[in-house]
PDB file of N, CA and C in Angstrom:
ATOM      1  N   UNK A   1       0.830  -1.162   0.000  1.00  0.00           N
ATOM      2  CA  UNK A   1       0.000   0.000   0.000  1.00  0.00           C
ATOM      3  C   UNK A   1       0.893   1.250   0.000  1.00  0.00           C
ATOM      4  N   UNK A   2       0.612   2.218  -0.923  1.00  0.00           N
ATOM      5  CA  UNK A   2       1.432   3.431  -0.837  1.00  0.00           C
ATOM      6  C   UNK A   2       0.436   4.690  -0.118  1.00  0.00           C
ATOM      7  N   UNK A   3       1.653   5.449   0.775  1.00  0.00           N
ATOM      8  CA  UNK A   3       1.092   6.715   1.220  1.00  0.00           C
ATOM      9  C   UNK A   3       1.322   7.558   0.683  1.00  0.00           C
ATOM     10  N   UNK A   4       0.663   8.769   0.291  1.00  0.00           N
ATOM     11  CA  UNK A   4       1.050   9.847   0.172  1.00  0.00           C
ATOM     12  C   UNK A   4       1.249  11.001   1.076  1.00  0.00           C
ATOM     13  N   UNK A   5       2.528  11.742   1.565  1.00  0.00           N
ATOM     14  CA  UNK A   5       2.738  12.506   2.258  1.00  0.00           C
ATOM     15  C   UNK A   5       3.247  13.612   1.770  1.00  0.00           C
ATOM     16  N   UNK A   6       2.546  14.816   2.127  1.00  0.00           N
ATOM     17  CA  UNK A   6       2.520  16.177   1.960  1.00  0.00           C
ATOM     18  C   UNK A   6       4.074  16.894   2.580  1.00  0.00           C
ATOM     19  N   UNK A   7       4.268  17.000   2.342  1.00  0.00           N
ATOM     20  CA  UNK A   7       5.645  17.981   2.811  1.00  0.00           C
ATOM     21  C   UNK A   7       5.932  19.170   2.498  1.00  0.00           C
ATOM     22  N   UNK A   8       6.145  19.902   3.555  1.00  0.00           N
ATOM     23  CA  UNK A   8       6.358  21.763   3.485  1.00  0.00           C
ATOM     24  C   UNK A   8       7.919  21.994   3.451  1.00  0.00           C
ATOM     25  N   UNK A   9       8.846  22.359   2.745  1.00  0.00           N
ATOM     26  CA  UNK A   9      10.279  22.836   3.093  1.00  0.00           C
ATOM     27  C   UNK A   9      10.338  24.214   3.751  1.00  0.00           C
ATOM     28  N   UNK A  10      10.870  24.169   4.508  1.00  0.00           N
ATOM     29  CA  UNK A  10      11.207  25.640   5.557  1.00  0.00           C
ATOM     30  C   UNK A  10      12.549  25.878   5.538  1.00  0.00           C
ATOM     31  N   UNK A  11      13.209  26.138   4.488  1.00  0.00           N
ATOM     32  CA  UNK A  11      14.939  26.389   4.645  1.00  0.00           C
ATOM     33  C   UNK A  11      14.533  28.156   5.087  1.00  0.00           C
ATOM     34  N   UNK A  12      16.146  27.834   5.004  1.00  0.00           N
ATOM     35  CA  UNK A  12      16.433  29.143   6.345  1.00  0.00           C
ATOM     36  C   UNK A  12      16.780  30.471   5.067  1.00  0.00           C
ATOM     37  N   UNK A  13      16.775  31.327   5.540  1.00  0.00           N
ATOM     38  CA  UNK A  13      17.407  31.829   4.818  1.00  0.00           C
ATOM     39  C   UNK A  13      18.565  32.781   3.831  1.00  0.00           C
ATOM     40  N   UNK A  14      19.258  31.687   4.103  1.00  0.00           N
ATOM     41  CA  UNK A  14      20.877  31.703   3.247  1.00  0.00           C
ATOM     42  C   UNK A  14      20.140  30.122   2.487  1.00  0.00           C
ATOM     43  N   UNK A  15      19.646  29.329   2.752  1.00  0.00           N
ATOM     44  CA  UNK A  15      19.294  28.287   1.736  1.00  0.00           C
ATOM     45  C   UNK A  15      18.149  28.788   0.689  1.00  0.00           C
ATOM     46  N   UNK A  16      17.236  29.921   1.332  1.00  0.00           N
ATOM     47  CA  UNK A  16      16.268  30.547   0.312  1.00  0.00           C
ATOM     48  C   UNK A  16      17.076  30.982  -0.669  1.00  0.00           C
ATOM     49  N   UNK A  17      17.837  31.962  -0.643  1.00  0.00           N
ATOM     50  CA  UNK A  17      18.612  32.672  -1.286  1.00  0.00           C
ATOM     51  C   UNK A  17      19.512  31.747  -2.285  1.00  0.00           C
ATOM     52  N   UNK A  18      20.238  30.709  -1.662  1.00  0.00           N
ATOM     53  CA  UNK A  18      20.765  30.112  -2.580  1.00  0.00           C
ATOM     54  C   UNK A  18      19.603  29.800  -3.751  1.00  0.00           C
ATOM     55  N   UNK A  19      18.529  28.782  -3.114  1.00  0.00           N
ATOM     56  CA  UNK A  19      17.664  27.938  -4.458  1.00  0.00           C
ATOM     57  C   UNK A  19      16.762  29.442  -5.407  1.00  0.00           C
ATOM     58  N   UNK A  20      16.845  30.502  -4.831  1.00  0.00           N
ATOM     59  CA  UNK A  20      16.742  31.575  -5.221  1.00  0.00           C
ATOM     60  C   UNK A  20      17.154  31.824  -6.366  1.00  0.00           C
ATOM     61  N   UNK A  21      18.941  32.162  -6.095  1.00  0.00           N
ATOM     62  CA  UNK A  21      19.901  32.428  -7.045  1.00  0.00           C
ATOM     63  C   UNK A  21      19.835  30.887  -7.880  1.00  0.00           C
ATOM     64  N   UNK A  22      19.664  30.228  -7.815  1.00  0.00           N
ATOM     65  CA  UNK A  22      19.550  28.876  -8.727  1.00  0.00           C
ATOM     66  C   UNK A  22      18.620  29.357  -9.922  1.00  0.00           C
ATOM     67  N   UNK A  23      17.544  29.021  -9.341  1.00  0.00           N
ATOM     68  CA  UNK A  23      16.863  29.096  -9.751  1.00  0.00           C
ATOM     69  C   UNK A  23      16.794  30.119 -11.229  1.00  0.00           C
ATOM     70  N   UNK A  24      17.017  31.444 -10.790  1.00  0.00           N
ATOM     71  CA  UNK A  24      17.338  32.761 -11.343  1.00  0.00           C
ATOM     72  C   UNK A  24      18.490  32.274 -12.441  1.00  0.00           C
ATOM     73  N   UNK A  25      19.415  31.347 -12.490  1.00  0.00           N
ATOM     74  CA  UNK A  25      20.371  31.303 -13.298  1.00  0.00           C
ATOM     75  C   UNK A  25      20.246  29.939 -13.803  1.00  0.00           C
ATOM     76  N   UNK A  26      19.299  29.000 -13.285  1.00  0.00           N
ATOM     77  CA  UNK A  26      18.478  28.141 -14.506  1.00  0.00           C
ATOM     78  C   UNK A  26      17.782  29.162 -15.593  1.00  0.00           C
ATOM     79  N   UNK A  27      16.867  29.781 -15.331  1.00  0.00           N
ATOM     80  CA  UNK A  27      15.898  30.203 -16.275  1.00  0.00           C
ATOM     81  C   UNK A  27      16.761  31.111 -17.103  1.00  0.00           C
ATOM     82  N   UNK A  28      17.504  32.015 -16.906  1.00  0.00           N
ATOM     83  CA  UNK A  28      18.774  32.668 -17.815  1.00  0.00           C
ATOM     84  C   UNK A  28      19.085  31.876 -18.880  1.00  0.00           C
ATOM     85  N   UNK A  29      19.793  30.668 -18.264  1.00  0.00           N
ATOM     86  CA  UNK A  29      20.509  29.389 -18.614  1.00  0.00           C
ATOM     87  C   UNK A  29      19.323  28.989 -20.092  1.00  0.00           C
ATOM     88  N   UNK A  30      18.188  28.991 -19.383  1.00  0.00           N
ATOM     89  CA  UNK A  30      17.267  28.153 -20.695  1.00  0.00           C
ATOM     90  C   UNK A  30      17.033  29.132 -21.948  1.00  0.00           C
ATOM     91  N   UNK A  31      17.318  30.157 -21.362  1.00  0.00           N
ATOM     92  CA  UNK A  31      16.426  31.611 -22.305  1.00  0.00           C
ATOM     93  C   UNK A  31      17.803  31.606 -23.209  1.00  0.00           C
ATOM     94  N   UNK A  32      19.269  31.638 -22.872  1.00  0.00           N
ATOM     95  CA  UNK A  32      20.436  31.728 -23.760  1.00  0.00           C
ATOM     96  C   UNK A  32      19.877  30.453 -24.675  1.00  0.00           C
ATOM     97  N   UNK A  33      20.274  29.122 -23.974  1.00  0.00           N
ATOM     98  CA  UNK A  33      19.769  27.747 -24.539  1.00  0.00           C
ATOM     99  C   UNK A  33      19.060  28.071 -25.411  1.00  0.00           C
ATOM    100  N   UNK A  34      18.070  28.487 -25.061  1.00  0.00           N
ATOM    101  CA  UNK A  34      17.096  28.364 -26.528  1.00  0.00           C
ATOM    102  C   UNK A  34      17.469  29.071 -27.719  1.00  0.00           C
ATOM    103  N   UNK A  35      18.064  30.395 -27.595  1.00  0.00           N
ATOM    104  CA  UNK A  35      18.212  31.278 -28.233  1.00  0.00           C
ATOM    105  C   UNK A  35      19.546  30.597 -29.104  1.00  0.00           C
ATOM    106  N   UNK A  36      20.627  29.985 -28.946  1.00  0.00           N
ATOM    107  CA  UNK A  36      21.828  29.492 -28.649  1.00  0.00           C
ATOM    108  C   UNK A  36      20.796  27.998 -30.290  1.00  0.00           C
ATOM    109  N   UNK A  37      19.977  27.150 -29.772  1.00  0.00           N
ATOM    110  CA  UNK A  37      19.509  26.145 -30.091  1.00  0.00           C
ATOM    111  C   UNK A  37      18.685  26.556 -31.516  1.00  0.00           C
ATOM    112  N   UNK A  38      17.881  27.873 -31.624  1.00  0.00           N
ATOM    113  CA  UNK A  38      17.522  28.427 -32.334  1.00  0.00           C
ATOM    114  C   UNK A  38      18.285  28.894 -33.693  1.00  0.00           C
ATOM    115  N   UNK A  39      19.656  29.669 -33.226  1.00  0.00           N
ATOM    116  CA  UNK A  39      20.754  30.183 -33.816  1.00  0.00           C
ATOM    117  C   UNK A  39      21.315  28.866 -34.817  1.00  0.00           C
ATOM    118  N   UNK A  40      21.844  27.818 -34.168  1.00  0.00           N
ATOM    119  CA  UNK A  40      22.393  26.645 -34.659  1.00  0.00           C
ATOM    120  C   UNK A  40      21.408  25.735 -35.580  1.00  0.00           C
ATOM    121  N   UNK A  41      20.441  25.975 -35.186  1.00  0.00           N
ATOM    122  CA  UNK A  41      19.256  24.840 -35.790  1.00  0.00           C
ATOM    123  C   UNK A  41      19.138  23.494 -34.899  1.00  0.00           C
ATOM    124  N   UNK A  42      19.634  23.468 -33.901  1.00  0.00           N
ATOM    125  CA  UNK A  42      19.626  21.839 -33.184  1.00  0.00           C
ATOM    126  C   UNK A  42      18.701  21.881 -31.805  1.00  0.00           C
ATOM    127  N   UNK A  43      18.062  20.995 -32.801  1.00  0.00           N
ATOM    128  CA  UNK A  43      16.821  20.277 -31.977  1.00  0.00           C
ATOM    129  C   UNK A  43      16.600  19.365 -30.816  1.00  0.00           C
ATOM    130  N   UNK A  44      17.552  18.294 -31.134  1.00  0.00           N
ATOM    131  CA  UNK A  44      17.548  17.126 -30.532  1.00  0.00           C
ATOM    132  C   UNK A  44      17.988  16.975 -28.817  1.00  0.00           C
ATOM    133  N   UNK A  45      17.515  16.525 -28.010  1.00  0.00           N
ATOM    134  CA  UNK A  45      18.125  16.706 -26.998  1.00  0.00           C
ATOM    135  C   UNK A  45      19.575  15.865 -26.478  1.00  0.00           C
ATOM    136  N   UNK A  46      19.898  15.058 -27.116  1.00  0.00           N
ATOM    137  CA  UNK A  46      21.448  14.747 -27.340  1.00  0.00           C
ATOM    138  C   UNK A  46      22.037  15.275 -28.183  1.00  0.00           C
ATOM    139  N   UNK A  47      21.986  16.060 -29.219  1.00  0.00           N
ATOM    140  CA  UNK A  47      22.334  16.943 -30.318  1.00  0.00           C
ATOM    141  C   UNK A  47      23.321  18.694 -29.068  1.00  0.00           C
ATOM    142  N   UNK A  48      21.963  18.976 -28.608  1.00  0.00           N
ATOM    143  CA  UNK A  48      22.301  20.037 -27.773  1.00  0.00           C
ATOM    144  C   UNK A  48      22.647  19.486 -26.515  1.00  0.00           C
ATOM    145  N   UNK A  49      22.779  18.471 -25.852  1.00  0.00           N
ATOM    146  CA  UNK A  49      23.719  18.572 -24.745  1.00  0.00           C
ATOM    147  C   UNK A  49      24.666  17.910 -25.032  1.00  0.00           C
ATOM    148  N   UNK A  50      25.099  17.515 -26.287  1.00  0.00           N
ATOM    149  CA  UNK A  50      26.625  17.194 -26.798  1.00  0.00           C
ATOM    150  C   UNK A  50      27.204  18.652 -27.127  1.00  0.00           C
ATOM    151  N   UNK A  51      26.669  19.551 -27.629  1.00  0.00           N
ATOM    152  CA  UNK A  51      27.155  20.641 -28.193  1.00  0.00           C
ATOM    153  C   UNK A  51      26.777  22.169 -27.052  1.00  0.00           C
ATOM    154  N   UNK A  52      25.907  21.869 -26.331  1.00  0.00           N
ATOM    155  CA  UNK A  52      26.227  23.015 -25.316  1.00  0.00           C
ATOM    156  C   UNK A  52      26.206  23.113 -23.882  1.00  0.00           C
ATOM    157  N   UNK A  53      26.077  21.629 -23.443  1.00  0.00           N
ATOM    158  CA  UNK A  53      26.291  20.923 -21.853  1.00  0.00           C
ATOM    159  C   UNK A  53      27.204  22.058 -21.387  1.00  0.00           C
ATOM    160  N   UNK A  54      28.779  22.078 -21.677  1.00  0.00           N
ATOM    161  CA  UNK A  54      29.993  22.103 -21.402  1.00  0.00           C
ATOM    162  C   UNK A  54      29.582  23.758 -21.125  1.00  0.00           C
ATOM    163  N   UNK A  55      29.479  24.391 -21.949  1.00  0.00           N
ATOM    164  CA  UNK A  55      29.460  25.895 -22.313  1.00  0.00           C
ATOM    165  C   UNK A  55      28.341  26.260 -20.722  1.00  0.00           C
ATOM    166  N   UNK A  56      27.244  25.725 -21.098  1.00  0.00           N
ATOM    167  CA  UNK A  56      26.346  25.776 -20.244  1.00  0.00           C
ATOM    168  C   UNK A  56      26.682  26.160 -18.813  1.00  0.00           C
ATOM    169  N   UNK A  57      27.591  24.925 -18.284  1.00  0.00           N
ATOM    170  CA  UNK A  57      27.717  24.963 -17.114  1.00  0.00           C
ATOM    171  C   UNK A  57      28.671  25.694 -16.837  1.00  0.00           C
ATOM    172  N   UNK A  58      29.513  26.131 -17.805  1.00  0.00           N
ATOM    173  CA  UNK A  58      30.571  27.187 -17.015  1.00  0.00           C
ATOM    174  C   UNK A  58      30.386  28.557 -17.135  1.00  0.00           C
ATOM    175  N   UNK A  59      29.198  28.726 -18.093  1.00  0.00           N
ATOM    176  CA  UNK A  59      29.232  30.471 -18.498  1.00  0.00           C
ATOM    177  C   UNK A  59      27.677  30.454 -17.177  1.00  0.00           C
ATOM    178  N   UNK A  60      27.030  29.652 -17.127  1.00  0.00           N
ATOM    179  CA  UNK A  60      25.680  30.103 -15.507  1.00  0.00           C
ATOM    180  C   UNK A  60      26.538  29.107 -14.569  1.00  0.00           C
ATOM    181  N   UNK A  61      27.443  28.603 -14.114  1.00  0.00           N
ATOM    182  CA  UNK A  61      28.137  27.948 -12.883  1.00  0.00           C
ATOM    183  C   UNK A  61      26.872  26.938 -12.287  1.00  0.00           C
ATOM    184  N   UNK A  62      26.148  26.198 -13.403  1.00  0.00           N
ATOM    185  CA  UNK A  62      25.232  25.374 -13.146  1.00  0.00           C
ATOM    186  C   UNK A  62      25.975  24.260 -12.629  1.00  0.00           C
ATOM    187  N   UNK A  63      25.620  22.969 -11.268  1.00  0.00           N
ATOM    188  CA  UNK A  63      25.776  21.777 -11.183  1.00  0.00           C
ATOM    189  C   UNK A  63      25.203  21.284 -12.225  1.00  0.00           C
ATOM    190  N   UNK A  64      26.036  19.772 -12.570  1.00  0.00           N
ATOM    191  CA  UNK A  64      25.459  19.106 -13.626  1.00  0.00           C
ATOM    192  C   UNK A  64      23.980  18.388 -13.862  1.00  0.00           C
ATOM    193  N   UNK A  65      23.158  18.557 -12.235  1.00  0.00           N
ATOM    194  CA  UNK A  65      21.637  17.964 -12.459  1.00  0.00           C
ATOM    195  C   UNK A  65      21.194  18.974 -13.267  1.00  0.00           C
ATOM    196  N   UNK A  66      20.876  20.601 -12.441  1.00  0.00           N
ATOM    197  CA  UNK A  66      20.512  21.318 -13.294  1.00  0.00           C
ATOM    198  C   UNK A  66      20.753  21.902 -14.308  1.00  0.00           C
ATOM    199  N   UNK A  67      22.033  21.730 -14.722  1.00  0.00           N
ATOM    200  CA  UNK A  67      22.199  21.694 -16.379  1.00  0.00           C
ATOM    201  C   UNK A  67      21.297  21.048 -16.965  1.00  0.00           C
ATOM    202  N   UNK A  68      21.324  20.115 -16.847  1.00  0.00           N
ATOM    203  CA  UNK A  68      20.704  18.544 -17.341  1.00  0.00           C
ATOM    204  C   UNK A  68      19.481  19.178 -17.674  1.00  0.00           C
ATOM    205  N   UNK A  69      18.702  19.307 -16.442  1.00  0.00           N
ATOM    206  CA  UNK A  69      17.072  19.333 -16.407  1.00  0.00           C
ATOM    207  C   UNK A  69      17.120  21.192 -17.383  1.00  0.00           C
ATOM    208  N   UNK A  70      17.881  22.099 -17.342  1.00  0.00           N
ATOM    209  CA  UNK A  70      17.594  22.806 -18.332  1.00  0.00           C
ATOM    210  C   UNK A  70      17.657  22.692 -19.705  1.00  0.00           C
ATOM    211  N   UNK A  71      18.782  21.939 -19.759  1.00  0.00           N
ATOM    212  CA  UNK A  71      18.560  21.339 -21.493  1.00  0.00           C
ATOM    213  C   UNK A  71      17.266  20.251 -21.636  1.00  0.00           C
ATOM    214  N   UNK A  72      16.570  19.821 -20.879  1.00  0.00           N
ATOM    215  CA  UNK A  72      15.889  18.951 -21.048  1.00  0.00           C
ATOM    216  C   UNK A  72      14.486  19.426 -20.970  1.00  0.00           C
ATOM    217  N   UNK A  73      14.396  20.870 -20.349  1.00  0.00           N
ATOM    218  CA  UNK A  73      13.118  21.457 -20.369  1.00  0.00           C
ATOM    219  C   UNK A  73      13.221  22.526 -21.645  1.00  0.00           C
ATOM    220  N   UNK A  74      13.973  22.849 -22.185  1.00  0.00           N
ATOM    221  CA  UNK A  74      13.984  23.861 -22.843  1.00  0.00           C
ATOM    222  C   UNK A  74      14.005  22.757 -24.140  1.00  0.00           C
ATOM    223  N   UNK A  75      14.427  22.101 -24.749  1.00  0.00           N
ATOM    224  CA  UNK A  75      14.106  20.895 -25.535  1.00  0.00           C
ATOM    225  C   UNK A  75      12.617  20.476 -25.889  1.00  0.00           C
ATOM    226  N   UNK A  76      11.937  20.286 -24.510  1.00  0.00           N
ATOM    227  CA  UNK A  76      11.021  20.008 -24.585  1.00  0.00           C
ATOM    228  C   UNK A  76       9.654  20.708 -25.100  1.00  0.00           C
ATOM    229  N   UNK A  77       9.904  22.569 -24.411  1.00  0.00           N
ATOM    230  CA  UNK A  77       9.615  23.609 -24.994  1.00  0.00           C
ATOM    231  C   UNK A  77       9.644  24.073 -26.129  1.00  0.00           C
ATOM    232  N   UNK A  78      10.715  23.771 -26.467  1.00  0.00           N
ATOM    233  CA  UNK A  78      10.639  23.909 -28.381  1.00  0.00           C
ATOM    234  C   UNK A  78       9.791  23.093 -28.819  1.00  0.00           C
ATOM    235  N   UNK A  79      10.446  21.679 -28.672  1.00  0.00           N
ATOM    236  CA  UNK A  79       9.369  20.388 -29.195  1.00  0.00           C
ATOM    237  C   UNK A  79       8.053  21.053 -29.327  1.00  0.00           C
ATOM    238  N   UNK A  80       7.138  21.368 -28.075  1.00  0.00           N
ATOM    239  CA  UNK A  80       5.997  21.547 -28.318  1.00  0.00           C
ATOM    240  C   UNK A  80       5.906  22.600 -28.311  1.00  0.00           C
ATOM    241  N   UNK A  81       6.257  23.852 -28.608  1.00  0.00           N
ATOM    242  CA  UNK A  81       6.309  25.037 -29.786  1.00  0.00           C
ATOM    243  C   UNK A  81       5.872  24.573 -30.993  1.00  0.00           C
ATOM    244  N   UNK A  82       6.876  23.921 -31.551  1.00  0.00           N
ATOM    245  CA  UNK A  82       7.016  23.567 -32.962  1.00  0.00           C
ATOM    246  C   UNK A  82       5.652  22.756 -33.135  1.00  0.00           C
ATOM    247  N   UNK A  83       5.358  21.828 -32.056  1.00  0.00           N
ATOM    248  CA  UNK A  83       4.284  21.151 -32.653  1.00  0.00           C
ATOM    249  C   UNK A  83       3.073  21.829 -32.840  1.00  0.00           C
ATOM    250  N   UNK A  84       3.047  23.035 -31.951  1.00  0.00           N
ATOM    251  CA  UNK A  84       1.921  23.791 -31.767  1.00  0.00           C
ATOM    252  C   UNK A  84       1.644  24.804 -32.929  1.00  0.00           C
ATOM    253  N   UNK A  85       2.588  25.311 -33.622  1.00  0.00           N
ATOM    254  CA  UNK A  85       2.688  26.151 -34.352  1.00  0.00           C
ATOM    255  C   UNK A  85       2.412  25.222 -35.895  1.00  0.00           C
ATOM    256  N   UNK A  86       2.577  23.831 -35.490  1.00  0.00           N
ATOM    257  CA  UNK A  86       2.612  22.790 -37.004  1.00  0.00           C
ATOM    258  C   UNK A  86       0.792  22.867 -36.692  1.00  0.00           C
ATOM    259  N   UNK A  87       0.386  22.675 -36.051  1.00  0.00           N
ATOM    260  CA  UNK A  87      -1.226  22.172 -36.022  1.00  0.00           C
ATOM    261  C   UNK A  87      -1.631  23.482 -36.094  1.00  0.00           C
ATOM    262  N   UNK A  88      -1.411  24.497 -36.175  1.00  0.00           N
ATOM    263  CA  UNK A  88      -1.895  25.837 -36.012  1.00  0.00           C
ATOM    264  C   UNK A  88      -2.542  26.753 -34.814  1.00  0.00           C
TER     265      UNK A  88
END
């Protein structure tokens, strides 16, 4: 049988601030990305984190999860851009 449990995070804050500043330099991170993905023509999400993983993480000082999950949301965002704009 599975439970589901609700959980509140209460960091302090110097930990607000950090996932704050994260946060703030994910979404940067995706807005270059895209723009960056746009410029090149590459779509694919192994296409662009072969070709801008590296860059990524050293020009926003991203850890490598959230690198990851920004190339992988901003990927995904196009994807269904494109599809949206194909169906009209």
């Amino acid at each position: 049988m599975k439970q589901v449990v609700q959980v509140r995070l209460l960091p302090t804050p110097e930990q607000a601030s950090a996932l704050g500043d994260t946060l703030r330099a994910c979404n940067t991170a995706a807005s270059w990305l895209s723009e960056q993905m746009h410029t090149a023509g590459v779509v694919r999400k192994f296409d662009v984190q072969k070709r801008f993983y590296a860059e990524l993480r050293e020009r926003f000082g991203l850890a490598a999860q959230p690198a990851i999950r920004v190339i992988g949301k901003t990927v995904d965002a196009c994807t269904t851009l494109r599809a949206n704009l194909k169906a009209g």
